[in-house]
C-alpha atoms as a PDB file:
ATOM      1  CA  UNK A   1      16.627  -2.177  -9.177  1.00  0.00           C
ATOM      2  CA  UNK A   2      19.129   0.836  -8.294  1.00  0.00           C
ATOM      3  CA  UNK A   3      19.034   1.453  -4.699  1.00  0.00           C
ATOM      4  CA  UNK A   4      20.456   5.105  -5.226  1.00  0.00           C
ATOM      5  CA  UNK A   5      17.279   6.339  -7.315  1.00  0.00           C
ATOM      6  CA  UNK A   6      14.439   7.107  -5.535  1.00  0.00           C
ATOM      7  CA  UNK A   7      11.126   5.759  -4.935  1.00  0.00           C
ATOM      8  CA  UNK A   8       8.250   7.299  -6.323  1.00  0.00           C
ATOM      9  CA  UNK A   9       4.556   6.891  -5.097  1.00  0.00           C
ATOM     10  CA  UNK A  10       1.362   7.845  -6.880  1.00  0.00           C
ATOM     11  CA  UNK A  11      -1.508   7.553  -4.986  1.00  0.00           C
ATOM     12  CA  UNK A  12      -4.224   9.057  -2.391  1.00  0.00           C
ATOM     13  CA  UNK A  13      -3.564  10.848   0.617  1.00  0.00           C
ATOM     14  CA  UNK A  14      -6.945  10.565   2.851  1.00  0.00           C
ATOM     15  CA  UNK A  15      -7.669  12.076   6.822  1.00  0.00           C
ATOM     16  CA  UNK A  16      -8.490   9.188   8.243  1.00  0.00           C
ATOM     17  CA  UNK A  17     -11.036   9.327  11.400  1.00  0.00           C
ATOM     18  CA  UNK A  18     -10.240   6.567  13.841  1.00  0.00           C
ATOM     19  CA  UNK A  19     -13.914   4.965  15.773  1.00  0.00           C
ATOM     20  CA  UNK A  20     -13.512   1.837  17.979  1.00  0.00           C
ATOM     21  CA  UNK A  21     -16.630   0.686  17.938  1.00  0.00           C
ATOM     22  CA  UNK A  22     -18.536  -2.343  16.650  1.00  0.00           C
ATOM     23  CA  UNK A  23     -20.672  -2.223  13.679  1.00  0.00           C
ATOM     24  CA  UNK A  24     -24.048  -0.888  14.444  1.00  0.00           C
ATOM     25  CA  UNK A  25     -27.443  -2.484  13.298  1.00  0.00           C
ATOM     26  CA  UNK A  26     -29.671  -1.212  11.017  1.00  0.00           C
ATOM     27  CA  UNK A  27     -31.402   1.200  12.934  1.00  0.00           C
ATOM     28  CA  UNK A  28     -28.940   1.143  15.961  1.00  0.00           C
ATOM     29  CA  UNK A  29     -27.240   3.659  17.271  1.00  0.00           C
ATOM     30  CA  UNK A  30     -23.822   3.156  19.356  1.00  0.00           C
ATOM     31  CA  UNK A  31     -21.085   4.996  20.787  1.00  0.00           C
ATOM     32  CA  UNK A  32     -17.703   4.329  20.232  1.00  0.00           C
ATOM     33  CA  UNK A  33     -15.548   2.916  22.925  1.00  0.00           C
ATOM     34  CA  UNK A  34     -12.226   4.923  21.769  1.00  0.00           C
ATOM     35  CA  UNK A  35     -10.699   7.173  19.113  1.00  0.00           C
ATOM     36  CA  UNK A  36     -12.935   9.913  17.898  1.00  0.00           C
ATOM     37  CA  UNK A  37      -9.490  11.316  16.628  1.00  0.00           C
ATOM     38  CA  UNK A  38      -7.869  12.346  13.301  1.00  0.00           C
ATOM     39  CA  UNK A  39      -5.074  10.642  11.675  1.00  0.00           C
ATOM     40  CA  UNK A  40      -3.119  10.812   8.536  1.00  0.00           C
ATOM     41  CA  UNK A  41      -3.612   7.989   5.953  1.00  0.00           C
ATOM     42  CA  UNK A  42      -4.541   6.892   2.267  1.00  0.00           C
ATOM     43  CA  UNK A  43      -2.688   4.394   0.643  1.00  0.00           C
ATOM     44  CA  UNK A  44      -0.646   6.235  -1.523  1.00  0.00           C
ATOM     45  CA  UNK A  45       0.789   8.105   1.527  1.00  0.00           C
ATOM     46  CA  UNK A  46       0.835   6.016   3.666  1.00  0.00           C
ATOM     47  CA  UNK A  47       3.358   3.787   1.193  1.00  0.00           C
ATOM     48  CA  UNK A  48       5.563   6.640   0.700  1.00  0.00           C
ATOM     49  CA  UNK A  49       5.772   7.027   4.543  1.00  0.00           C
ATOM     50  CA  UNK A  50       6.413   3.802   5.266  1.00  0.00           C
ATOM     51  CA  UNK A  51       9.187   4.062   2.453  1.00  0.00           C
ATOM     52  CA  UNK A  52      10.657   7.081   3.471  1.00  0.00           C
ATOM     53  CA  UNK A  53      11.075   5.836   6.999  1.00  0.00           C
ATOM     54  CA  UNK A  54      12.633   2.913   6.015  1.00  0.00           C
ATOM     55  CA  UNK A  55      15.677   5.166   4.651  1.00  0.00           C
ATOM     56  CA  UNK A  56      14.871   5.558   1.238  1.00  0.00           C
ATOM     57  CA  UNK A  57      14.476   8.313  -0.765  1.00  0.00           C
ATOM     58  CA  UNK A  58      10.513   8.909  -1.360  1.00  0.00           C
ATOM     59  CA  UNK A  59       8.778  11.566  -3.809  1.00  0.00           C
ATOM     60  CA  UNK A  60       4.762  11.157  -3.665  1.00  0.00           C
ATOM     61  CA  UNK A  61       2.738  12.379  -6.352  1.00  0.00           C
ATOM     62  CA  UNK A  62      -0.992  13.398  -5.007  1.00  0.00           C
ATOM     63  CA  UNK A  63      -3.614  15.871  -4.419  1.00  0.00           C
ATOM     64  CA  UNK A  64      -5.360  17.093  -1.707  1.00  0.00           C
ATOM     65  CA  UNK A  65      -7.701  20.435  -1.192  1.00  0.00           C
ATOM     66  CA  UNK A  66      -6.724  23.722   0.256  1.00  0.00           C
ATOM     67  CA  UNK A  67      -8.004  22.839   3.934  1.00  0.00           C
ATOM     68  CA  UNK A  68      -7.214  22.106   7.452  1.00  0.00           C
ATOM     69  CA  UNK A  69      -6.847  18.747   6.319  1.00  0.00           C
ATOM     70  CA  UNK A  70      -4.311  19.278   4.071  1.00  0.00           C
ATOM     71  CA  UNK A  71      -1.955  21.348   6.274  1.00  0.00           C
ATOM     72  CA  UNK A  72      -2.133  17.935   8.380  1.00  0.00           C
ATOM     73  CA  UNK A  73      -1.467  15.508   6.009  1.00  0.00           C
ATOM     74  CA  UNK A  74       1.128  17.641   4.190  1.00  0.00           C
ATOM     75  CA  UNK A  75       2.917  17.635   7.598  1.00  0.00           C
ATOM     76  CA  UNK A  76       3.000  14.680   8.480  1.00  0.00           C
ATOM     77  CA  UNK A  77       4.354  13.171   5.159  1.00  0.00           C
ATOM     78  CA  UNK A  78       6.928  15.742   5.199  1.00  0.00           C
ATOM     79  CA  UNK A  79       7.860  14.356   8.734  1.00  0.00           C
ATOM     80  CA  UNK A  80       8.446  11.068   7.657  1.00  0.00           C
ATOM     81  CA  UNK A  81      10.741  12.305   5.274  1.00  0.00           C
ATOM     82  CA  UNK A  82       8.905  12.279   2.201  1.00  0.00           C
ATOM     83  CA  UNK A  83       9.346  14.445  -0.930  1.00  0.00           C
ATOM     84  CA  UNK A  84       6.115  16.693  -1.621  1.00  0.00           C
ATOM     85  CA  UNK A  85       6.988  18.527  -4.759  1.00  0.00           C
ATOM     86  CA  UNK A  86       4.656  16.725  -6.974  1.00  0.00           C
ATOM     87  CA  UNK A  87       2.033  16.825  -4.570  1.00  0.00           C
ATOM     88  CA  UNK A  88      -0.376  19.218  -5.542  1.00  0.00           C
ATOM     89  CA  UNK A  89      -3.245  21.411  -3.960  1.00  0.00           C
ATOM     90  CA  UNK A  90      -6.445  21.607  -5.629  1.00  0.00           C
ATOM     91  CA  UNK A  91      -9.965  22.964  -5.469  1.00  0.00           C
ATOM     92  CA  UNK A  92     -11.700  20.052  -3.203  1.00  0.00           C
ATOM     93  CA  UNK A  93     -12.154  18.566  -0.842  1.00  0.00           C
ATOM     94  CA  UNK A  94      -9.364  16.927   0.798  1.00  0.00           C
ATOM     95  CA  UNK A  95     -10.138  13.233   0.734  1.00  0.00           C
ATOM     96  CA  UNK A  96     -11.236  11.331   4.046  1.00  0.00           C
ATOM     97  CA  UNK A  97     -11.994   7.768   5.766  1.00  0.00           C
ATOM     98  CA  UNK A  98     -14.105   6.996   8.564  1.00  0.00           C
ATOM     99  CA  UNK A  99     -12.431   3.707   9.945  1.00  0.00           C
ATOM    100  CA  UNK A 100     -14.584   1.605  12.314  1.00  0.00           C
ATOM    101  CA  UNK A 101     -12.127  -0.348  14.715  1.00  0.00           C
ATOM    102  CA  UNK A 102     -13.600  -3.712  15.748  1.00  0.00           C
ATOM    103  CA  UNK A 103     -12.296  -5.758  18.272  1.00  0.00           C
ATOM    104  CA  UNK A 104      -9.354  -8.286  17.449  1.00  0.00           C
ATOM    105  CA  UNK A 105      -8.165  -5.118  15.365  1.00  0.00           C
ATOM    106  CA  UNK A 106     -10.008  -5.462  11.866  1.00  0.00           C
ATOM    107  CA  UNK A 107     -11.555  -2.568  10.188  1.00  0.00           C
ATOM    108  CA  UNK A 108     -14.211  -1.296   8.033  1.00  0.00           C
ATOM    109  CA  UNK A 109     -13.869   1.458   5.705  1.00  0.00           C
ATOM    110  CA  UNK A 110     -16.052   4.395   4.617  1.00  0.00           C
ATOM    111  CA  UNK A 111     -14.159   6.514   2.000  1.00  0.00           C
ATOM    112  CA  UNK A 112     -14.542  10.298   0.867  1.00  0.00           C
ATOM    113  CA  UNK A 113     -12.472  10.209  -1.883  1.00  0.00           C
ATOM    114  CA  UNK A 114     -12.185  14.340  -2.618  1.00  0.00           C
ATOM    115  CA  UNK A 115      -9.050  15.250  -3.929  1.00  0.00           C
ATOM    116  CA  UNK A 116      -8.142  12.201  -4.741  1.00  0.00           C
ATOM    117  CA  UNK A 117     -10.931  11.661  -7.500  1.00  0.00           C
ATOM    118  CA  UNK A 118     -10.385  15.324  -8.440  1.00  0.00           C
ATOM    119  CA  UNK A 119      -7.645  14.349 -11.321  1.00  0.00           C
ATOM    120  CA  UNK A 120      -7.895  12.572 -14.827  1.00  0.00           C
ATOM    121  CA  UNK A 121      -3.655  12.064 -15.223  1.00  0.00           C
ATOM    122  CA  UNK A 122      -0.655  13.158 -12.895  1.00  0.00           C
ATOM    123  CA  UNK A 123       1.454  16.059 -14.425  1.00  0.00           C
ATOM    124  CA  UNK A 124       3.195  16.033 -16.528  1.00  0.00           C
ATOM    125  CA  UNK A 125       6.554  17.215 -14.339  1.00  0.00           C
ATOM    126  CA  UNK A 126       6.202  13.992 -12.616  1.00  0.00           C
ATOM    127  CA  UNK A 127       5.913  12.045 -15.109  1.00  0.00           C
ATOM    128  CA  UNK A 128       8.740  13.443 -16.839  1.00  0.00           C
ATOM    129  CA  UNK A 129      10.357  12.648 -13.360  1.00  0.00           C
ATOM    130  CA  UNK A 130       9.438   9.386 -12.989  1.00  0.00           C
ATOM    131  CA  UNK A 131      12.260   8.529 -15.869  1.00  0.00           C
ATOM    132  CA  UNK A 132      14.994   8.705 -13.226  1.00  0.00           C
ATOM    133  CA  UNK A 133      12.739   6.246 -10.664  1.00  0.00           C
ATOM    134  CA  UNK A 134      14.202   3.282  -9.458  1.00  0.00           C
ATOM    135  CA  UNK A 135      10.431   1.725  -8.296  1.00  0.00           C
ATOM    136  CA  UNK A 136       7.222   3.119  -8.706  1.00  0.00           C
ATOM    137  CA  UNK A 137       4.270   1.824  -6.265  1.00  0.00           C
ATOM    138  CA  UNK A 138       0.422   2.409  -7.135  1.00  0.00           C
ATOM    139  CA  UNK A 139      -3.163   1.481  -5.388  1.00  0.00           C
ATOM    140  CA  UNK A 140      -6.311   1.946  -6.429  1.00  0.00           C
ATOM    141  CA  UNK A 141      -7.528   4.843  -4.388  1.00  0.00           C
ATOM    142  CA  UNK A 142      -6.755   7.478  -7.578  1.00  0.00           C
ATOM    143  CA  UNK A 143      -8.912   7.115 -10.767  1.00  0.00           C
ATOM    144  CA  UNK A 144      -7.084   4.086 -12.810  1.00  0.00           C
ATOM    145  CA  UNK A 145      -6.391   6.547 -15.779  1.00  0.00           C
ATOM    146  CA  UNK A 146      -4.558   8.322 -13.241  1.00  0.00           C
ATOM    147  CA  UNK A 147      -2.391   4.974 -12.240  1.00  0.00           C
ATOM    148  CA  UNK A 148      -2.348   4.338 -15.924  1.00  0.00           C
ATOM    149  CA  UNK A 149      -0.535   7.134 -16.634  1.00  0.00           C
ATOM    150  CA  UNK A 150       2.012   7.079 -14.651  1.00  0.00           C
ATOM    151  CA  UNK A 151       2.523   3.205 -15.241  1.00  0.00           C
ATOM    152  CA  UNK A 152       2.517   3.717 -19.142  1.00  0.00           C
ATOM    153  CA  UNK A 153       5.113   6.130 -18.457  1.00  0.00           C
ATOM    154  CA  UNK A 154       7.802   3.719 -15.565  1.00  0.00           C
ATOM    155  CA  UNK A 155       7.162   1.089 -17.938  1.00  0.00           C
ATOM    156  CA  UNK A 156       8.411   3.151 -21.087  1.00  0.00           C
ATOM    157  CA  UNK A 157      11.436   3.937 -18.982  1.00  0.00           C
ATOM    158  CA  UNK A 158      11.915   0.733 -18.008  1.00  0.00           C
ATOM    159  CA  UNK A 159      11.232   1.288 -14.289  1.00  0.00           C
ATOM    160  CA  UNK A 160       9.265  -1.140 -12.577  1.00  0.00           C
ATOM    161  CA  UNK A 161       5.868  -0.663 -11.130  1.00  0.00           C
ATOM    162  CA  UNK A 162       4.094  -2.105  -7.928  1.00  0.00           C
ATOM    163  CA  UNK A 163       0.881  -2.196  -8.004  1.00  0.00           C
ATOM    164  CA  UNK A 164      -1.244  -3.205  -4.880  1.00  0.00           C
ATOM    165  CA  UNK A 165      -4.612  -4.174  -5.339  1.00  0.00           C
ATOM    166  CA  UNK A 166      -6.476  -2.625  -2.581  1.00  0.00           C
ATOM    167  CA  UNK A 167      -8.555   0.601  -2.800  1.00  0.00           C
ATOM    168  CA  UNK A 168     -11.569  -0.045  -5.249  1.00  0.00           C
ATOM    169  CA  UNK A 169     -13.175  -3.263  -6.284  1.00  0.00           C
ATOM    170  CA  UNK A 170     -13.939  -2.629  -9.869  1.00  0.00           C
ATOM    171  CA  UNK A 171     -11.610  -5.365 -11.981  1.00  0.00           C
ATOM    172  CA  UNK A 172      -8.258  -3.752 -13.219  1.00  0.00           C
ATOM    173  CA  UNK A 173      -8.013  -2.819 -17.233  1.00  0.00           C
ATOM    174  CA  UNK A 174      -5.732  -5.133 -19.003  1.00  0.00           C
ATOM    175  CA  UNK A 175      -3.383  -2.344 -20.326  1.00  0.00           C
ATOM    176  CA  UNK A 176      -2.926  -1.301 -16.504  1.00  0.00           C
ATOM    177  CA  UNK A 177      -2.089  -4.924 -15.896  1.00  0.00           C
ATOM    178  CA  UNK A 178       0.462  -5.492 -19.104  1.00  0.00           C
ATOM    179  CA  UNK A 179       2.511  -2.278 -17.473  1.00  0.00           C
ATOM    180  CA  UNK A 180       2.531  -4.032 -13.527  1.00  0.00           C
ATOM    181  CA  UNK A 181       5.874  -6.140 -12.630  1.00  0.00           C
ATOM    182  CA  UNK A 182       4.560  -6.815  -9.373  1.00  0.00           C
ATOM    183  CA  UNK A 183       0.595  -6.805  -8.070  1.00  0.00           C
ATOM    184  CA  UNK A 184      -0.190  -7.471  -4.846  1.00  0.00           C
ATOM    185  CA  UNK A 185      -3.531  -8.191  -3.780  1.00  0.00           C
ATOM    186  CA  UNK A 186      -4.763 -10.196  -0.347  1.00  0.00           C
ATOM    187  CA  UNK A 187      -6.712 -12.950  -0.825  1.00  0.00           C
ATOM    188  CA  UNK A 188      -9.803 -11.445  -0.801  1.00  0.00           C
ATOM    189  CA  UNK A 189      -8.658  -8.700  -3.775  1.00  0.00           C
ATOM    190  CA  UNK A 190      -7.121 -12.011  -6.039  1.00  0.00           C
ATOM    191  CA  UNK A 191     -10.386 -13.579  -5.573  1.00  0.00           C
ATOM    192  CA  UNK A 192     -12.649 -10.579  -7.098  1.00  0.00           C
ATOM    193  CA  UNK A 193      -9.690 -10.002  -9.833  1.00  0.00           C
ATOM    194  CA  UNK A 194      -9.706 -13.417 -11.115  1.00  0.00           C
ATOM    195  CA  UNK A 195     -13.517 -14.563  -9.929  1.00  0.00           C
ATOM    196  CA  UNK A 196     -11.675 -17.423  -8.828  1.00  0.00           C
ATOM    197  CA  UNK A 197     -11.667 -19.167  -5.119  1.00  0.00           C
ATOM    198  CA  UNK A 198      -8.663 -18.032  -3.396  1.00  0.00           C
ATOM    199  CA  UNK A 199      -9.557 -20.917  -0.097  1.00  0.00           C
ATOM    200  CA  UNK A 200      -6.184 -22.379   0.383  1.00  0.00           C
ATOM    201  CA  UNK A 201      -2.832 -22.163  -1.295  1.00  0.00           C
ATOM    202  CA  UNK A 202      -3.617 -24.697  -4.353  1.00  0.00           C
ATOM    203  CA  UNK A 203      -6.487 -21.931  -5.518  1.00  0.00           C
ATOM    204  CA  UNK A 204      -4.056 -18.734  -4.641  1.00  0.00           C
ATOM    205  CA  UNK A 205      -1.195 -19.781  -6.936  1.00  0.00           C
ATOM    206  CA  UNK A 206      -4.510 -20.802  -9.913  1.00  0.00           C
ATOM    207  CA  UNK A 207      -5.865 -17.507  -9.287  1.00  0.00           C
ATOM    208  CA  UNK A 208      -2.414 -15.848  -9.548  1.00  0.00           C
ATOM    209  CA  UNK A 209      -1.179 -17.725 -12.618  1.00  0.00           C
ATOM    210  CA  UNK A 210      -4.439 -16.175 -14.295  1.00  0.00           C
ATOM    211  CA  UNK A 211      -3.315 -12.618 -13.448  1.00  0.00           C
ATOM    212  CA  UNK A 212      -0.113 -13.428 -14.847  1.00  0.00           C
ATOM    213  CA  UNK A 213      -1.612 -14.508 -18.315  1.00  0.00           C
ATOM    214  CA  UNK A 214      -2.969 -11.233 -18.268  1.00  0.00           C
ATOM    215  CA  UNK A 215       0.331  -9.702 -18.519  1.00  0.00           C
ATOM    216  CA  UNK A 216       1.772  -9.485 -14.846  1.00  0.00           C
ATOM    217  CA  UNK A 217       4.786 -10.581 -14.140  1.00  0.00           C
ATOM    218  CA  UNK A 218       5.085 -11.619 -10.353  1.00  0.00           C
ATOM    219  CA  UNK A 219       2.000 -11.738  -8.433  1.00  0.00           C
ATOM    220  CA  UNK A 220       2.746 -10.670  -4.286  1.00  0.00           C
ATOM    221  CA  UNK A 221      -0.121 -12.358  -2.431  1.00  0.00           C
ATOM    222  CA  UNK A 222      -1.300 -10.597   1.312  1.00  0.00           C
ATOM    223  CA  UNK A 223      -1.960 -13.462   3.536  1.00  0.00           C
ATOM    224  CA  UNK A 224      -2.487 -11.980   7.202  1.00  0.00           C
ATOM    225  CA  UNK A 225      -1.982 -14.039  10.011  1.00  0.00           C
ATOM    226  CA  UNK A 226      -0.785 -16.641   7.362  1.00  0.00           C
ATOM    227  CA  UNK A 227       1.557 -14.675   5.865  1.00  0.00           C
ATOM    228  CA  UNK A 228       2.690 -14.247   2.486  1.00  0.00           C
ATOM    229  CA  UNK A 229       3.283 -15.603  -1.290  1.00  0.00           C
ATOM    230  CA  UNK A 230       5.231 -14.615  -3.418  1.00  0.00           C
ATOM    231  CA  UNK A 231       4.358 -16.217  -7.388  1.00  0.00           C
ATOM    232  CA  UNK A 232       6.973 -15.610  -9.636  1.00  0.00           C
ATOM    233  CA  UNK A 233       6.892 -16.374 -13.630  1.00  0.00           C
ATOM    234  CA  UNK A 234       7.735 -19.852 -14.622  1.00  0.00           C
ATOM    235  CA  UNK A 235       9.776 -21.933 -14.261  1.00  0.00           C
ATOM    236  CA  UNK A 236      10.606 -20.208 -10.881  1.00  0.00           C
ATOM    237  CA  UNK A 237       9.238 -21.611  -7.608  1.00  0.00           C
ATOM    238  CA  UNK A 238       6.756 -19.751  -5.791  1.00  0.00           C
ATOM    239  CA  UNK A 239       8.127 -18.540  -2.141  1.00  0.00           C
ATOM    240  CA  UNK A 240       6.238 -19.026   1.133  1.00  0.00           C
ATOM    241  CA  UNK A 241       7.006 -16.275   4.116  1.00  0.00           C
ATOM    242  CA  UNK A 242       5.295 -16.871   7.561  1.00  0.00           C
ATOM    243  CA  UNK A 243       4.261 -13.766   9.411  1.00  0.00           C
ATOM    244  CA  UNK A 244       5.641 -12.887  12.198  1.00  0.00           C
ATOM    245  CA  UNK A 245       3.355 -12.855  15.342  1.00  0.00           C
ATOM    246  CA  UNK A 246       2.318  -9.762  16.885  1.00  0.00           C
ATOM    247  CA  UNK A 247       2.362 -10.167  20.363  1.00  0.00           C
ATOM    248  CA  UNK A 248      -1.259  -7.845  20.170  1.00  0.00           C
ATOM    249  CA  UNK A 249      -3.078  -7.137  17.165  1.00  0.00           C
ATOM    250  CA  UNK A 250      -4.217  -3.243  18.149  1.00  0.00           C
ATOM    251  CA  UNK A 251      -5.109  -2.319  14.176  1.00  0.00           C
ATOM    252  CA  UNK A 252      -4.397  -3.527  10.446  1.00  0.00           C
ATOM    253  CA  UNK A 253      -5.079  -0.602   8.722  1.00  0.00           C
ATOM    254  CA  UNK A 254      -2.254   0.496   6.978  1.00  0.00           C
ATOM    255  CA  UNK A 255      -0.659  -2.945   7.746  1.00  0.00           C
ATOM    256  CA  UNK A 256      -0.698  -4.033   3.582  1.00  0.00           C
ATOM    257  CA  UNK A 257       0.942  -0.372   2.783  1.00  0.00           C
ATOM    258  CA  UNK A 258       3.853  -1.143   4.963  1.00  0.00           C
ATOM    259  CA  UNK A 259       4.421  -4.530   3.893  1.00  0.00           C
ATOM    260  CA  UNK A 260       4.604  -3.326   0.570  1.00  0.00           C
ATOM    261  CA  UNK A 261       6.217  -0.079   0.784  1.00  0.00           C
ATOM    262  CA  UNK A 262       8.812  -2.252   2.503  1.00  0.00           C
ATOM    263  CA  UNK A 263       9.188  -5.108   0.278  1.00  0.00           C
ATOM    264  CA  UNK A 264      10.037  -2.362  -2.540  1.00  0.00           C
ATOM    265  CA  UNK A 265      12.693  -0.779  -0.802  1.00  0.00           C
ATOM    266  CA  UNK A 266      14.158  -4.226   0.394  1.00  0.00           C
ATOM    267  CA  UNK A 267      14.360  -4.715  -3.464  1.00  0.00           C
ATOM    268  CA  UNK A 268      15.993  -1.478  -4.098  1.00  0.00           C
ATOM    269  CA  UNK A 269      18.353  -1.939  -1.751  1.00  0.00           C
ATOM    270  CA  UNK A 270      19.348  -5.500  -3.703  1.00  0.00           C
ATOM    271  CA  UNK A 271      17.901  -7.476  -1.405  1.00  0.00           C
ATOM    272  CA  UNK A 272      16.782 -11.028  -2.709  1.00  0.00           C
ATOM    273  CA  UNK A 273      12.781 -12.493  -2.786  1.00  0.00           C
ATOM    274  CA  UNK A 274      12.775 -14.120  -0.234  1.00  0.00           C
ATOM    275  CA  UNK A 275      15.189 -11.339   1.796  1.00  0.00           C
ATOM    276  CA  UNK A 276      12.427  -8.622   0.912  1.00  0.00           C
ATOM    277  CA  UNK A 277       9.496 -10.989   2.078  1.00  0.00           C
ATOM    278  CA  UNK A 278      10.659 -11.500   5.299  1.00  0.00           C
ATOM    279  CA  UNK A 279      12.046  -7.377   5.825  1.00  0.00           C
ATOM    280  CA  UNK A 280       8.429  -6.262   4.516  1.00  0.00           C
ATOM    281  CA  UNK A 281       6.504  -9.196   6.754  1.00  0.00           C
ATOM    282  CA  UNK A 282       8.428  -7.721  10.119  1.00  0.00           C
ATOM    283  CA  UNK A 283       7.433  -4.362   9.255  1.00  0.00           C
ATOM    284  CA  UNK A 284       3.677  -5.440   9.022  1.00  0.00           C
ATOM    285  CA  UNK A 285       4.153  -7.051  12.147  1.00  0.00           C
ATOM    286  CA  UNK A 286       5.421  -3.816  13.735  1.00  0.00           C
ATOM    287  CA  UNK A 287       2.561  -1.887  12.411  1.00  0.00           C
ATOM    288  CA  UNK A 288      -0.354  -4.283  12.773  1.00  0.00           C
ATOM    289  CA  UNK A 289       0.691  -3.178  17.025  1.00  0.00           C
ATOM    290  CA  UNK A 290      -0.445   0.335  17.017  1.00  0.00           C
ATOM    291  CA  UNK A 291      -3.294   2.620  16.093  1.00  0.00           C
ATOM    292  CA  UNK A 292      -3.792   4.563  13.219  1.00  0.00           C
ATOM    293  CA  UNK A 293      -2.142   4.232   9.468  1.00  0.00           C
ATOM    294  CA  UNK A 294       0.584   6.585   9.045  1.00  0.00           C
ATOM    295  CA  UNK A 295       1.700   6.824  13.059  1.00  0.00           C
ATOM    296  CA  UNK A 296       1.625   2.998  13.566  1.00  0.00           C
ATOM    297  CA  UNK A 297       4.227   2.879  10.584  1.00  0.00           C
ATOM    298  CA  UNK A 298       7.608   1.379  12.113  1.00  0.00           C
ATOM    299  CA  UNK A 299      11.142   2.997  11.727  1.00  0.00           C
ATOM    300  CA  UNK A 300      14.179   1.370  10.343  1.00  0.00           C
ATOM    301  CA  UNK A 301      15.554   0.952  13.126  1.00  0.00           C
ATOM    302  CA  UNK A 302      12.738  -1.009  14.877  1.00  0.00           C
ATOM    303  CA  UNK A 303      12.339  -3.045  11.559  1.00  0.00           C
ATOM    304  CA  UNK A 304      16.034  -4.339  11.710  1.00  0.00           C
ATOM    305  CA  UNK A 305      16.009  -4.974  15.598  1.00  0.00           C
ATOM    306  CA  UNK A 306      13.101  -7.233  14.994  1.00  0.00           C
ATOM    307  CA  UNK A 307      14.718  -9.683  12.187  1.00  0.00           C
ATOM    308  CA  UNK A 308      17.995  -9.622  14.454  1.00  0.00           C
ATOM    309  CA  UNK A 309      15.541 -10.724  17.463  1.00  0.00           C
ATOM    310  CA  UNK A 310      13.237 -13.591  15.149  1.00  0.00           C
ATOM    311  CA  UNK A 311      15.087 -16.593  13.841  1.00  0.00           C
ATOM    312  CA  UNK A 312      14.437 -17.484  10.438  1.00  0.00           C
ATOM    313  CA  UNK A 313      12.257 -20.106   9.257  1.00  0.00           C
END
C-alpha cells in the first residue's frame, strides 16, 4: 500500500445522542444519570476521523440532510482534518443514534439511519476518484449497493478495500465479499456471518477460514478486552495481539472504528501485520477512555506516546 495516496472512506455520518443510563424495563421509565448531549459519530466518519488524525490524508464520501445536524457533523470532520468534497447534502434527514451508556462502558444502539439510507450508489466523481486511493474502508451503515459500488470500483483499480462488519446484521452478498481484502468483524458479527460458534479461538479461526472461502482474503477479528486476530490466507500463520488495558473503560463506542481506521493507515504507512495490530490496538485503548465516538478519538501523538510507554509482548 502507498503511504502518499490517500485514504478514502465511504460510509455513514450519524448525530449521535449520548444517555447514561441502564436499560429500562418494559413499561419502566428511568432517567439518565449523565449525557443528554449531542455528539458526532457514524461509522463511516468516525473512521475517516480517526484516520485523518492519525496524519493521513482522509477524503469521506457520505450524505447527510440540510439541517442543524449537518452543520455539526460537517464541522467536526472538517476539524479532524478530513476531506469533505465528496460528501454530499441531500433532502433528509440527517441520520442519528440514540446510544444508551451502561455501566462498565458498553452500549446499546438505536439508529435513524436518514441520509445515510437516502442513496442507491456513491457518485460517480468519487468513484472516478477512488482510482488514485491507496485504501478504501467500508461498514455497513450505507445500503450494501452503495458499499458495492465503490468496492467494485477499488477493486478494479487494484486498491484494496476494508471492510468492517459492524452496522447491520443482514449476511453480506458474496460479490461484496469477492471485492474485500480485509473484513473485520468482532466476534459477535463472525458468528452471524458464518452461523458458526465464534466461543474461543479454535471456532474464530473455523468461522474465519469460511469467510475466506467466500472470497476474502484476510479476515481482522475484534476481540475486546481479549484483543485481536489477525487470519491471513494460507499457508501464513494467523497473528495474536493482546489489548492493551485501559486503566478505565468510560465508553466503546467508536472503539472498533479507531482500531480499524488505524490499522489501515499503519498499513499505508508500510508498517508490517503485526506492527499495524499493535498501533491500531493502542489507539482503541486510547479511545475506549473517553465519551462519545468522534471526540474520544486519540491523536497521533497520544497513539505513539503510548507504544513508547507499553512494552511489547
Amino acid at each position: 500500500m502507498a503511504g502518499s495516496k490517500p485514504l478514502f472512506v465511504v460510509g455513514s455520518v450519524n448525530a449521535d445522542l449520548l444517555l447514561e443510563s441502564r436499560l429500562p424495563l418494559a413499561g419502566e421509565t428511568v432517567s439518565v444519570t449523565g449525557g443528554g448531549y449531542i455528539v458526532p459519530g457514524g461509522k463511516g466518519a468516525n473512521q475517516a476521523a480517526a484516520a485523518a488524525l492519525m496524519g493521513h490524508a482522509t477524503r469521506f464520501v457520505g450524505q447527510t440532510g440540510r439541517d442543524a445536524p449537518a452543520t455539526l457533523l460537517r464541522d467536526a470532520l472538517a476539524a479532524c482534518g478530513v476531506e469533505l468534497t465528496h460528501c454530499a447534502a441531500v433532502d433528509a434527514p440527517t441520520g442519528q443514534a440514540v446510544i444508551v451508556l451502561q455501566p462498565g462502558g458498553e452500549n446499546s444502539i438505536i439508529l435513524v439511519p436518514g441520509a445515510n439510507a437516502a442513496w442507491s450508489a456513491p457518485p460517480a466523481a468519487a468513484l472516478a476518484a477512488l482510482e488514485g486511493a491507496g485504501v478504501l474502508l467500508l461498514q455497513r451503515e450505507v445500503p450494501e449497493s452503495v458499499s458495492l459500488a465503490a468496492a467494485r470500483a477499488a477493486h478494479a483499480a487494484g486498491v484494496p478495500v476494508i471492510l468492517d462488519a459492524g452496522g447491520d446484521e443482514t449476511p453480506l452478498g458474496d460479490e461484496l465479499l469477492s471485492c474485500v481484502s480485509i473484513l473485520s468483524p468482532n466476534e459477535t458479527e463472525l458468528a452471524r456471518l458464518t452461523a458458526l460458534p465464534t466461543a474461543g479461538e479454535e471456532q474464530v479461526l473455523v468461522a474465519a477460514a469460511a469467510l475466506q472461502a467466500r472470497g476474502v482474503r484476510t479476515v481482522l477479528v475484534k476481540l475486546g478486552p481479549l484483543g485481536s486476530l489477525l487470519v491471513p490466507p494460507p499457508p501464513e500463520k494467523p497473528l495474536r495481539q493482546p489489548a492493551f488495558q485501559a486503566s478505565q473503560v468510560v465508553d466503546t463506542t467508536g472503539a472498533g472504528d479507531c482500531f480499524t481506521a488505524a490499522f489501515a493507515v499503519a498499513l499505508l504507512e508500510g508498517r508490517s501485520n503485526a506492527e499495524a495490530l499493535r498501533f491500531a490496538s493502542a489507539a482503541a485503548c486510547i479511545c475506549v477512555g473517553r465519551m462519545g465516538a468522534m471526540p474520544s478519538l486519540p491523536s497521533r501523538k497520544e497513539v505513539e506516546e503510548l507504544l513508547a510507554s507499553t512494552p511489547v509482548v
